[in-house]
C-alpha atoms as a PDB file:
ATOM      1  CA  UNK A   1     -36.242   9.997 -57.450  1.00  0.00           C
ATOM      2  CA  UNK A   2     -36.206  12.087 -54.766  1.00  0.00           C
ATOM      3  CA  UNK A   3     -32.476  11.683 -52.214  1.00  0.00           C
ATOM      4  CA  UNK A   4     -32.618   9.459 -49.519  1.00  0.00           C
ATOM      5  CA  UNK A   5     -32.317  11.575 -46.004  1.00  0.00           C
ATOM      6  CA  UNK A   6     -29.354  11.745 -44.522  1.00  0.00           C
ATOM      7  CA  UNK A   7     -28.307   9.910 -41.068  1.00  0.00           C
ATOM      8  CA  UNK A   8     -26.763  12.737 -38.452  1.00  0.00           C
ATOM      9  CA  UNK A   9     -23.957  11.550 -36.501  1.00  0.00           C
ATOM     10  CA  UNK A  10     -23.882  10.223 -33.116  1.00  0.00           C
ATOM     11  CA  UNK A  11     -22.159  10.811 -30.385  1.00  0.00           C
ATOM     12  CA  UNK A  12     -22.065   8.757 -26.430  1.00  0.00           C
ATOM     13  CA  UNK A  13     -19.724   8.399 -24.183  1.00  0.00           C
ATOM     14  CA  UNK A  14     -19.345   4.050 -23.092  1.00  0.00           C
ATOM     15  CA  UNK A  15     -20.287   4.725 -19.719  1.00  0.00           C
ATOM     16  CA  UNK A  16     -24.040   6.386 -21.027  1.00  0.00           C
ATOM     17  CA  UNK A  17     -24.887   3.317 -23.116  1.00  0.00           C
ATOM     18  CA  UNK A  18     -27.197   0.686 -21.802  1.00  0.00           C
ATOM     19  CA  UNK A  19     -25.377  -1.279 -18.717  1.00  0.00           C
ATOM     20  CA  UNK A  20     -26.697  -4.907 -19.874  1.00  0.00           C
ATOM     21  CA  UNK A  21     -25.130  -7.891 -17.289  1.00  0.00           C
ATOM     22  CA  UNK A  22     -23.702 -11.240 -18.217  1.00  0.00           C
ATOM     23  CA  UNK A  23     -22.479 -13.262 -20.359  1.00  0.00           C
ATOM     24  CA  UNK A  24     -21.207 -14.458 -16.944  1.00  0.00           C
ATOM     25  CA  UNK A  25     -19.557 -11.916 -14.863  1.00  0.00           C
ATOM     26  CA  UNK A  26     -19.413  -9.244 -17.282  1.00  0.00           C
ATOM     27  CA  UNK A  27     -20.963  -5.906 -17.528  1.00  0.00           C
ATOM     28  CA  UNK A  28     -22.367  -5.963 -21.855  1.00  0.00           C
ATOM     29  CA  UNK A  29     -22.595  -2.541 -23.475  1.00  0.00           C
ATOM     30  CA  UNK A  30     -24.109  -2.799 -27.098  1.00  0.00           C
ATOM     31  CA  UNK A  31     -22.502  -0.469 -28.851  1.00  0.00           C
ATOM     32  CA  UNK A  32     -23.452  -1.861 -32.144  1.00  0.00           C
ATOM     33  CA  UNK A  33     -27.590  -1.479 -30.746  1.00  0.00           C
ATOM     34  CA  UNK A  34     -26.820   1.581 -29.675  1.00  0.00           C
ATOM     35  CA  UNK A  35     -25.898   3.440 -32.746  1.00  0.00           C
ATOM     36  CA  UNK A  36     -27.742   1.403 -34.865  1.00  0.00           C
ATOM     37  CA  UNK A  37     -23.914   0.430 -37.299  1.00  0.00           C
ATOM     38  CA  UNK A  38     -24.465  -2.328 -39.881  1.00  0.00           C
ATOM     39  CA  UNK A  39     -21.031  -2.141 -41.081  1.00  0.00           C
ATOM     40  CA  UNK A  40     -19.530  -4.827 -38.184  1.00  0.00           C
ATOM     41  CA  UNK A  41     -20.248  -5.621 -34.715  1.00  0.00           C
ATOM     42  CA  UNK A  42     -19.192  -4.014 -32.260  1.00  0.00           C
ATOM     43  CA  UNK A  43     -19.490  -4.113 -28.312  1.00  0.00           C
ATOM     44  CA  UNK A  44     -17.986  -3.361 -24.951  1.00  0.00           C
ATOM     45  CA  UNK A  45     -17.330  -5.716 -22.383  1.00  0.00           C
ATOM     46  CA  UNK A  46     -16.738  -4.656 -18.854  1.00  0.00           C
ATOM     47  CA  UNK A  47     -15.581  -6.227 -15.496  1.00  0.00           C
ATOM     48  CA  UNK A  48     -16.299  -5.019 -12.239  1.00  0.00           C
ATOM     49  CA  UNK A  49     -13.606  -6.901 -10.249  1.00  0.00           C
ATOM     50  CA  UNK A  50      -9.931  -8.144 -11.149  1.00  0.00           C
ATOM     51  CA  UNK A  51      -9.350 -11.506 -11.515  1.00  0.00           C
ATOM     52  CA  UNK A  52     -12.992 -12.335 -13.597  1.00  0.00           C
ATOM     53  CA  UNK A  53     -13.582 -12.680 -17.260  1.00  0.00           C
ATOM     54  CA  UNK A  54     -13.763  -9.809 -19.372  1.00  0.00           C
ATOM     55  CA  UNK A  55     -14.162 -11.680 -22.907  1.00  0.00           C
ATOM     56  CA  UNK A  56     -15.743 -14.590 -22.267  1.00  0.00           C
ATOM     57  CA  UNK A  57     -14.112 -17.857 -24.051  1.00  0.00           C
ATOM     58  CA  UNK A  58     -15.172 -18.854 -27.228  1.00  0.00           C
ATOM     59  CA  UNK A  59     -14.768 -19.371 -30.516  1.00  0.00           C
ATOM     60  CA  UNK A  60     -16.543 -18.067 -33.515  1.00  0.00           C
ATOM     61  CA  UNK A  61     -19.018 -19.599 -36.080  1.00  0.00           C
ATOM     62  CA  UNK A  62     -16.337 -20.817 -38.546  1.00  0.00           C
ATOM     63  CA  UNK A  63     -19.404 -20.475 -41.223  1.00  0.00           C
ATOM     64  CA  UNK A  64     -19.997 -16.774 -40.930  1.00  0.00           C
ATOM     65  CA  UNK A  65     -15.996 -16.754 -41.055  1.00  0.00           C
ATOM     66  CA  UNK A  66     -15.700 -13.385 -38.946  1.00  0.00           C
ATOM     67  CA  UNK A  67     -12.665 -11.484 -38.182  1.00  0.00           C
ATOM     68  CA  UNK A  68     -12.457 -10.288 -34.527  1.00  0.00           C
ATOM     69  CA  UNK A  69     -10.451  -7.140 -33.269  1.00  0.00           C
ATOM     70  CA  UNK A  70     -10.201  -6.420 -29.281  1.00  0.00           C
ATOM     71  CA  UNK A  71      -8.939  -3.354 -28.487  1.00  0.00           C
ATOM     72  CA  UNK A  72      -8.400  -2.547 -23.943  1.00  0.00           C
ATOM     73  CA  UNK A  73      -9.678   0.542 -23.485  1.00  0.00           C
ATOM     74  CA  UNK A  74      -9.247   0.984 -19.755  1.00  0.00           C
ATOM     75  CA  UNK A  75      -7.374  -1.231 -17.475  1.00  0.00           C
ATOM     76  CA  UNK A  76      -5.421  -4.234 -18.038  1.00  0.00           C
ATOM     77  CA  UNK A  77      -6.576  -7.591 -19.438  1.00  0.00           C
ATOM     78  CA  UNK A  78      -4.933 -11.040 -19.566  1.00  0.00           C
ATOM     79  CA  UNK A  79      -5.042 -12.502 -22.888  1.00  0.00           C
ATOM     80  CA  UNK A  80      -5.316 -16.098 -23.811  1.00  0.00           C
ATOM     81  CA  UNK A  81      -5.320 -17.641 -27.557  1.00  0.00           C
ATOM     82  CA  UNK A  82      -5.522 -20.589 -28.469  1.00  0.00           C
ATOM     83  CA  UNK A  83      -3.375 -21.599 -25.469  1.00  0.00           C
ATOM     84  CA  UNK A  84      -0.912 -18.300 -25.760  1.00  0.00           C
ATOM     85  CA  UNK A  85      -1.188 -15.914 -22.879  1.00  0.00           C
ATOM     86  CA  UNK A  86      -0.095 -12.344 -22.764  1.00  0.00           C
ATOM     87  CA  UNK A  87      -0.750  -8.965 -21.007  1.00  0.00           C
ATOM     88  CA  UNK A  88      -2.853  -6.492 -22.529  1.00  0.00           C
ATOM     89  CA  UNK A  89      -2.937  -3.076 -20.968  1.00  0.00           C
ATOM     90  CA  UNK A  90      -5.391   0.086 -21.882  1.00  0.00           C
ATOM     91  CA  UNK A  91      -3.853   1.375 -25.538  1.00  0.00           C
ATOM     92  CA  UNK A  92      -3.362  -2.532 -26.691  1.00  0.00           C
ATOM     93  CA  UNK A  93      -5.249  -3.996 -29.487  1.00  0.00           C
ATOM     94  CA  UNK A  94      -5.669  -7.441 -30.324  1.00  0.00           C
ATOM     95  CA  UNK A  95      -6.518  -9.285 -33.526  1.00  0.00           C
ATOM     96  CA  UNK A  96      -8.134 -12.122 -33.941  1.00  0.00           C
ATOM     97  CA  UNK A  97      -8.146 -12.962 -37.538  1.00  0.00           C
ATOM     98  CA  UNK A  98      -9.086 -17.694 -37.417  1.00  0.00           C
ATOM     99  CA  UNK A  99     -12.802 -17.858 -36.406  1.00  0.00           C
ATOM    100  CA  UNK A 100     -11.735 -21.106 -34.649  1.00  0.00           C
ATOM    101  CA  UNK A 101      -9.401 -19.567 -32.375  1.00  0.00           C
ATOM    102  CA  UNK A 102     -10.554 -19.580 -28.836  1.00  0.00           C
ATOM    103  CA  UNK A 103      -9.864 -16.457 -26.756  1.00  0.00           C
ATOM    104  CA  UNK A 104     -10.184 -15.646 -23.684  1.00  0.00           C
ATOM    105  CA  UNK A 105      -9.403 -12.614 -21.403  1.00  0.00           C
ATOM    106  CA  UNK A 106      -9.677 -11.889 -17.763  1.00  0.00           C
ATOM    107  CA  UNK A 107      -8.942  -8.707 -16.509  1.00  0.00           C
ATOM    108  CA  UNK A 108      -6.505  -7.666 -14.213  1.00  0.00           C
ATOM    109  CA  UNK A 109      -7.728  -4.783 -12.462  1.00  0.00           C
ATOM    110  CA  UNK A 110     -11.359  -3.655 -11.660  1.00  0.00           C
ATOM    111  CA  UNK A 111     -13.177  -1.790 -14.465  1.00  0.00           C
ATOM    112  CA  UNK A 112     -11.123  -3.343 -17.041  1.00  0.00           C
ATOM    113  CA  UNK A 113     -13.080  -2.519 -20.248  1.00  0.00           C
ATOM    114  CA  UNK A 114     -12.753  -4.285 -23.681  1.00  0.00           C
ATOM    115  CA  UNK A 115     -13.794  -3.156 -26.860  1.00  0.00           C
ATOM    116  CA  UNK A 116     -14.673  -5.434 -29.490  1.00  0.00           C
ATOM    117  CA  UNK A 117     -14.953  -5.360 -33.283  1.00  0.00           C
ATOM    118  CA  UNK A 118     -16.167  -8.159 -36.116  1.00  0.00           C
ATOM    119  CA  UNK A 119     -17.352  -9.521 -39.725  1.00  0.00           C
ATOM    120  CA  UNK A 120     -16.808 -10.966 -42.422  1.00  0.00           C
ATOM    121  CA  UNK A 121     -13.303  -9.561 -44.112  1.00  0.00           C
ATOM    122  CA  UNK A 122     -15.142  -8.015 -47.160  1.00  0.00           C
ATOM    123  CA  UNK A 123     -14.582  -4.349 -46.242  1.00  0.00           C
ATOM    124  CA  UNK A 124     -11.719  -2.786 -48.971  1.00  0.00           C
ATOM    125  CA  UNK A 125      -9.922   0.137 -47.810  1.00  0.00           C
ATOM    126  CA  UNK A 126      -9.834   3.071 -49.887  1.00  0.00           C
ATOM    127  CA  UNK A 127      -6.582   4.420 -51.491  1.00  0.00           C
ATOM    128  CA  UNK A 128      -5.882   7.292 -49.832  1.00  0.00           C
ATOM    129  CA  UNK A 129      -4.487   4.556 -46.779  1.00  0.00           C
ATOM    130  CA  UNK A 130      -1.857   3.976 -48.635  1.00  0.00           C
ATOM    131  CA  UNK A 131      -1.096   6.676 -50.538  1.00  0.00           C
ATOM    132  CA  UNK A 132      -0.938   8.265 -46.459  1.00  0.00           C
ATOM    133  CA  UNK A 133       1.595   5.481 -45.233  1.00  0.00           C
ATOM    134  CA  UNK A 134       3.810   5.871 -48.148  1.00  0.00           C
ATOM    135  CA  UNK A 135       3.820   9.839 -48.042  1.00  0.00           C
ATOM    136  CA  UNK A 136       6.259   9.885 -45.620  1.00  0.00           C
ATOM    137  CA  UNK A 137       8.781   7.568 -46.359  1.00  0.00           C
ATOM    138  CA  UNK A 138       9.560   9.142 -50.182  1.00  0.00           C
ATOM    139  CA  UNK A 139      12.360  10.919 -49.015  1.00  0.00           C
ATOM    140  CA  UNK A 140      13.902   8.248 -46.496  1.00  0.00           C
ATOM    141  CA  UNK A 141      12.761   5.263 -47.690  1.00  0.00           C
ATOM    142  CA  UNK A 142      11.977   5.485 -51.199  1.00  0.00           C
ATOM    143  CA  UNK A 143      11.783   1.950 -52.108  1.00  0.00           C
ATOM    144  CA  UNK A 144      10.059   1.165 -49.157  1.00  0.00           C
ATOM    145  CA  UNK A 145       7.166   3.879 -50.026  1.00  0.00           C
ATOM    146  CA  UNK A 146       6.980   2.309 -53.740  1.00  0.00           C
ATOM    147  CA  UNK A 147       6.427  -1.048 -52.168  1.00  0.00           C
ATOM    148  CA  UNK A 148       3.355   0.358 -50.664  1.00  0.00           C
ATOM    149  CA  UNK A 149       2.225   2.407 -53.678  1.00  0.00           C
ATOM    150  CA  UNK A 150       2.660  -0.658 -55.841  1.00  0.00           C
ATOM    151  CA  UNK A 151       0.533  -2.550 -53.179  1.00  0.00           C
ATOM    152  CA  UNK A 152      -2.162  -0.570 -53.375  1.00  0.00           C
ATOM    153  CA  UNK A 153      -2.378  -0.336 -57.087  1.00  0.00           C
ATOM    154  CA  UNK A 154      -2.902  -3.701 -57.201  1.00  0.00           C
ATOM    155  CA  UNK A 155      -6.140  -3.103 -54.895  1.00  0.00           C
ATOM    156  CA  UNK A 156      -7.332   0.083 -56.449  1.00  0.00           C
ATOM    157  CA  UNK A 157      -5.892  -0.412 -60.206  1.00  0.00           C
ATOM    158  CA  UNK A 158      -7.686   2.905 -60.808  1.00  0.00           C
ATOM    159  CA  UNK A 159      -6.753   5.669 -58.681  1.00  0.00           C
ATOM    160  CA  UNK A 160      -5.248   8.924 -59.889  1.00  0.00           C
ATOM    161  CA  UNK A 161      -3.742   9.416 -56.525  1.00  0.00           C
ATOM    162  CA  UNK A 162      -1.671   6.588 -56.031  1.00  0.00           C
ATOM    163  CA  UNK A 163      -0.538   7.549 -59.255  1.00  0.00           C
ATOM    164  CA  UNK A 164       0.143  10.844 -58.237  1.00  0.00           C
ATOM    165  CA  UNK A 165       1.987   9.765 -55.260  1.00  0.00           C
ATOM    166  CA  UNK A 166       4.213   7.175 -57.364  1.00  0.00           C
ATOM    167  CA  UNK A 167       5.212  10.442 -59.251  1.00  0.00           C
ATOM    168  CA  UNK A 168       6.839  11.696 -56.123  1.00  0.00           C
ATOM    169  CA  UNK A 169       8.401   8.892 -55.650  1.00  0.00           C
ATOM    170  CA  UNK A 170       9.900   9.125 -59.178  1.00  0.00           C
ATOM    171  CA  UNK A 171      10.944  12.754 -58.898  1.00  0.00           C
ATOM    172  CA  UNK A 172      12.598  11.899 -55.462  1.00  0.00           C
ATOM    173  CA  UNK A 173      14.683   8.941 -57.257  1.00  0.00           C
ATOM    174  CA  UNK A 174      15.551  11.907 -60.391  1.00  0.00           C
ATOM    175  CA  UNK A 175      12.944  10.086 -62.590  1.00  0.00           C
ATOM    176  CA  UNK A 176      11.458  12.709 -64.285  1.00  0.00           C
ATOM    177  CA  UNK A 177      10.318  11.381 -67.024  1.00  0.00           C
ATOM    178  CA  UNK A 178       8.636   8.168 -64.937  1.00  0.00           C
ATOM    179  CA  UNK A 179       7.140  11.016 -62.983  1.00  0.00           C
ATOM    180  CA  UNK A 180       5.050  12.608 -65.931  1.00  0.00           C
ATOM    181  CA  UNK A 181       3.917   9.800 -67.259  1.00  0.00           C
ATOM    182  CA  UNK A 182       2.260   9.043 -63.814  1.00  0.00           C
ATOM    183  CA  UNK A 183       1.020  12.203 -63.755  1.00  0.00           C
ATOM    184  CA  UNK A 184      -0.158  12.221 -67.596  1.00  0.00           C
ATOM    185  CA  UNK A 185      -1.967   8.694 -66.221  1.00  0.00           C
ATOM    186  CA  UNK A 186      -3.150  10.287 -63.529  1.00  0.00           C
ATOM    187  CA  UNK A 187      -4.644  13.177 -65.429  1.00  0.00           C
ATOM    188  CA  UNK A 188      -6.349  10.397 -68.103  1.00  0.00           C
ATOM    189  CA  UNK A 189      -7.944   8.765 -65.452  1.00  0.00           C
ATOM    190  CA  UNK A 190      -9.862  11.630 -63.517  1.00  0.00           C
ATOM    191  CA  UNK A 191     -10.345  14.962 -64.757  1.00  0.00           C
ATOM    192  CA  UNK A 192     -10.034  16.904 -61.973  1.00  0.00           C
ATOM    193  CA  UNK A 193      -5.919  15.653 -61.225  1.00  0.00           C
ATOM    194  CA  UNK A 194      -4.268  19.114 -61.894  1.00  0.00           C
ATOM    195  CA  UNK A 195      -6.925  20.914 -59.498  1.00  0.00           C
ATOM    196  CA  UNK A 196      -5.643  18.539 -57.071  1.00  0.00           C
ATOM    197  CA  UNK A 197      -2.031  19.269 -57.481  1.00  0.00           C
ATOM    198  CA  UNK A 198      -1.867  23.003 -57.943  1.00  0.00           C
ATOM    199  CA  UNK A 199      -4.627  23.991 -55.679  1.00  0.00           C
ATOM    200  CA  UNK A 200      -3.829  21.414 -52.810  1.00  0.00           C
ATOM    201  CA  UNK A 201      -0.652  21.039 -50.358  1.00  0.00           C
ATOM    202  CA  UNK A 202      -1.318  17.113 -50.845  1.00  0.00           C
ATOM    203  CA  UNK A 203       1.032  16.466 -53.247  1.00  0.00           C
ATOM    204  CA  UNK A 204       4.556  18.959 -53.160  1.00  0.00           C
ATOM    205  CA  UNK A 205       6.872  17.460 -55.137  1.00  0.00           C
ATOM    206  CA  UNK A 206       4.459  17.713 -58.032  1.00  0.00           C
ATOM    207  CA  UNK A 207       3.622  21.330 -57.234  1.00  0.00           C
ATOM    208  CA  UNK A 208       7.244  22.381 -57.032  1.00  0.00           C
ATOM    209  CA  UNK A 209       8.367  21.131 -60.270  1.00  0.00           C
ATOM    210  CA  UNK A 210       8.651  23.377 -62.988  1.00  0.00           C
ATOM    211  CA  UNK A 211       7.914  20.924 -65.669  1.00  0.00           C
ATOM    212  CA  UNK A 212       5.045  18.723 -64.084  1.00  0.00           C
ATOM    213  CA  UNK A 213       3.270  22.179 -62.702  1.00  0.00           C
ATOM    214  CA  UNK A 214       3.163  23.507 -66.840  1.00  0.00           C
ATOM    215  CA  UNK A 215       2.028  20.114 -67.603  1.00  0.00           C
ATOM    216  CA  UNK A 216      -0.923  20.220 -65.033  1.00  0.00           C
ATOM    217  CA  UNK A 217      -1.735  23.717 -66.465  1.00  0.00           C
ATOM    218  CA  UNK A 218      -2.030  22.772 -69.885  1.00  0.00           C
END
């Protein structure tokens, strides 16, 4: 069978995508059209003026049970969920996690742009997220960064590198021997672990320890 081509990337600024007007007073920009994603929705809203909508109000389709996430790209926008209103200013996301939550936003100066992103929550992150937020934390916050490692071994039973990164954890606490036999799981479940390690600044702990480093080599 021969491979399927591959997609090139894309690349637009918002202000070269189609200008399409309404709903209402808004300026639409269909980012999702544009690029052609299939992933989740995604579009830009924009409003000329202050003081008119820049999200419309509505709800969602409680069926298709879609998450929504706005983030204000430009501007400032007044937020209002179900009945809670706050400021929103460019840098500020906002999730909207009920379908039958009504929201609302009008923006407060001209221009004010909103991006917007939804579906249905059946996207599952990949382990390196939080094998990243826990990397930092294994010297300060050790428990905290186990926390997160145990967390995402529950979503991702499987991976070698959470593994890995629970070893540093381990070594940082003095458990050495907790810290090979994460690594000795680590190395069962992928074969290319100990590449990883000693040929990648990923993971220093590991490297840097005598007895885990003659291990990998092995």
């Amino acid at each position: 069978m021969s491979p399927q081509p591959r997609r090139p990337h894309q690349v637009a600024h918002i202000d070269d995508l189609d200008a399409v007007p309404g709903p209402g007073s808004l300026t639409w920009r269909p980012v999702r059209a544009h690029f052609g994603l299939r992933a989740f929705g995604c579009n830009a809203y924009t409003a000329e003026a202050s003081g008119v909508d820049v999200v419309e109000p509505h709800d969602e389709d409680e069926d298709a049970a879609h998450e929504e996430l706005y983030f204000v790209a430009r501007g400032m926008a007044e937020f209002r969920i179900d009945g809670e209103s706050f400021d929103a200013p460019a840098g500020t996301y906002v999730f909207v996690p009920d379908p039958a939550s009504n929201r609302h936003a009008v923006a407060r100066e001209a221009g004010t742009t909103v991006l917007s992103f939804g579906g249905p929550p059946v996207f599952e992150p990949s382990a390196w997220e939080w094998s990243f937020r826990a990397a930092p934390l294994i010297e300060s916050d050790p428990e905290e960064a186990r926390r997160i490692l145990d967390e995402g071994l529950q979503s991702h039973p499987g991976s070698p590198g959470l593994r890995l990164r629970l070893a540093e954890v381990e070594l940082a606490a003095g458990n050495r021997d907790a810290a090979l036999d994460g690594v000795r799981e680590a190395l069962g479940l992928h074969p290319d672990v100990a590449e990883w390690v000693l040929e990648d600044a990923a993971f220093p702990r590991l490297r840097a320890d005598e007895e885990i480093a003659a291990l990998l080599r092995s």
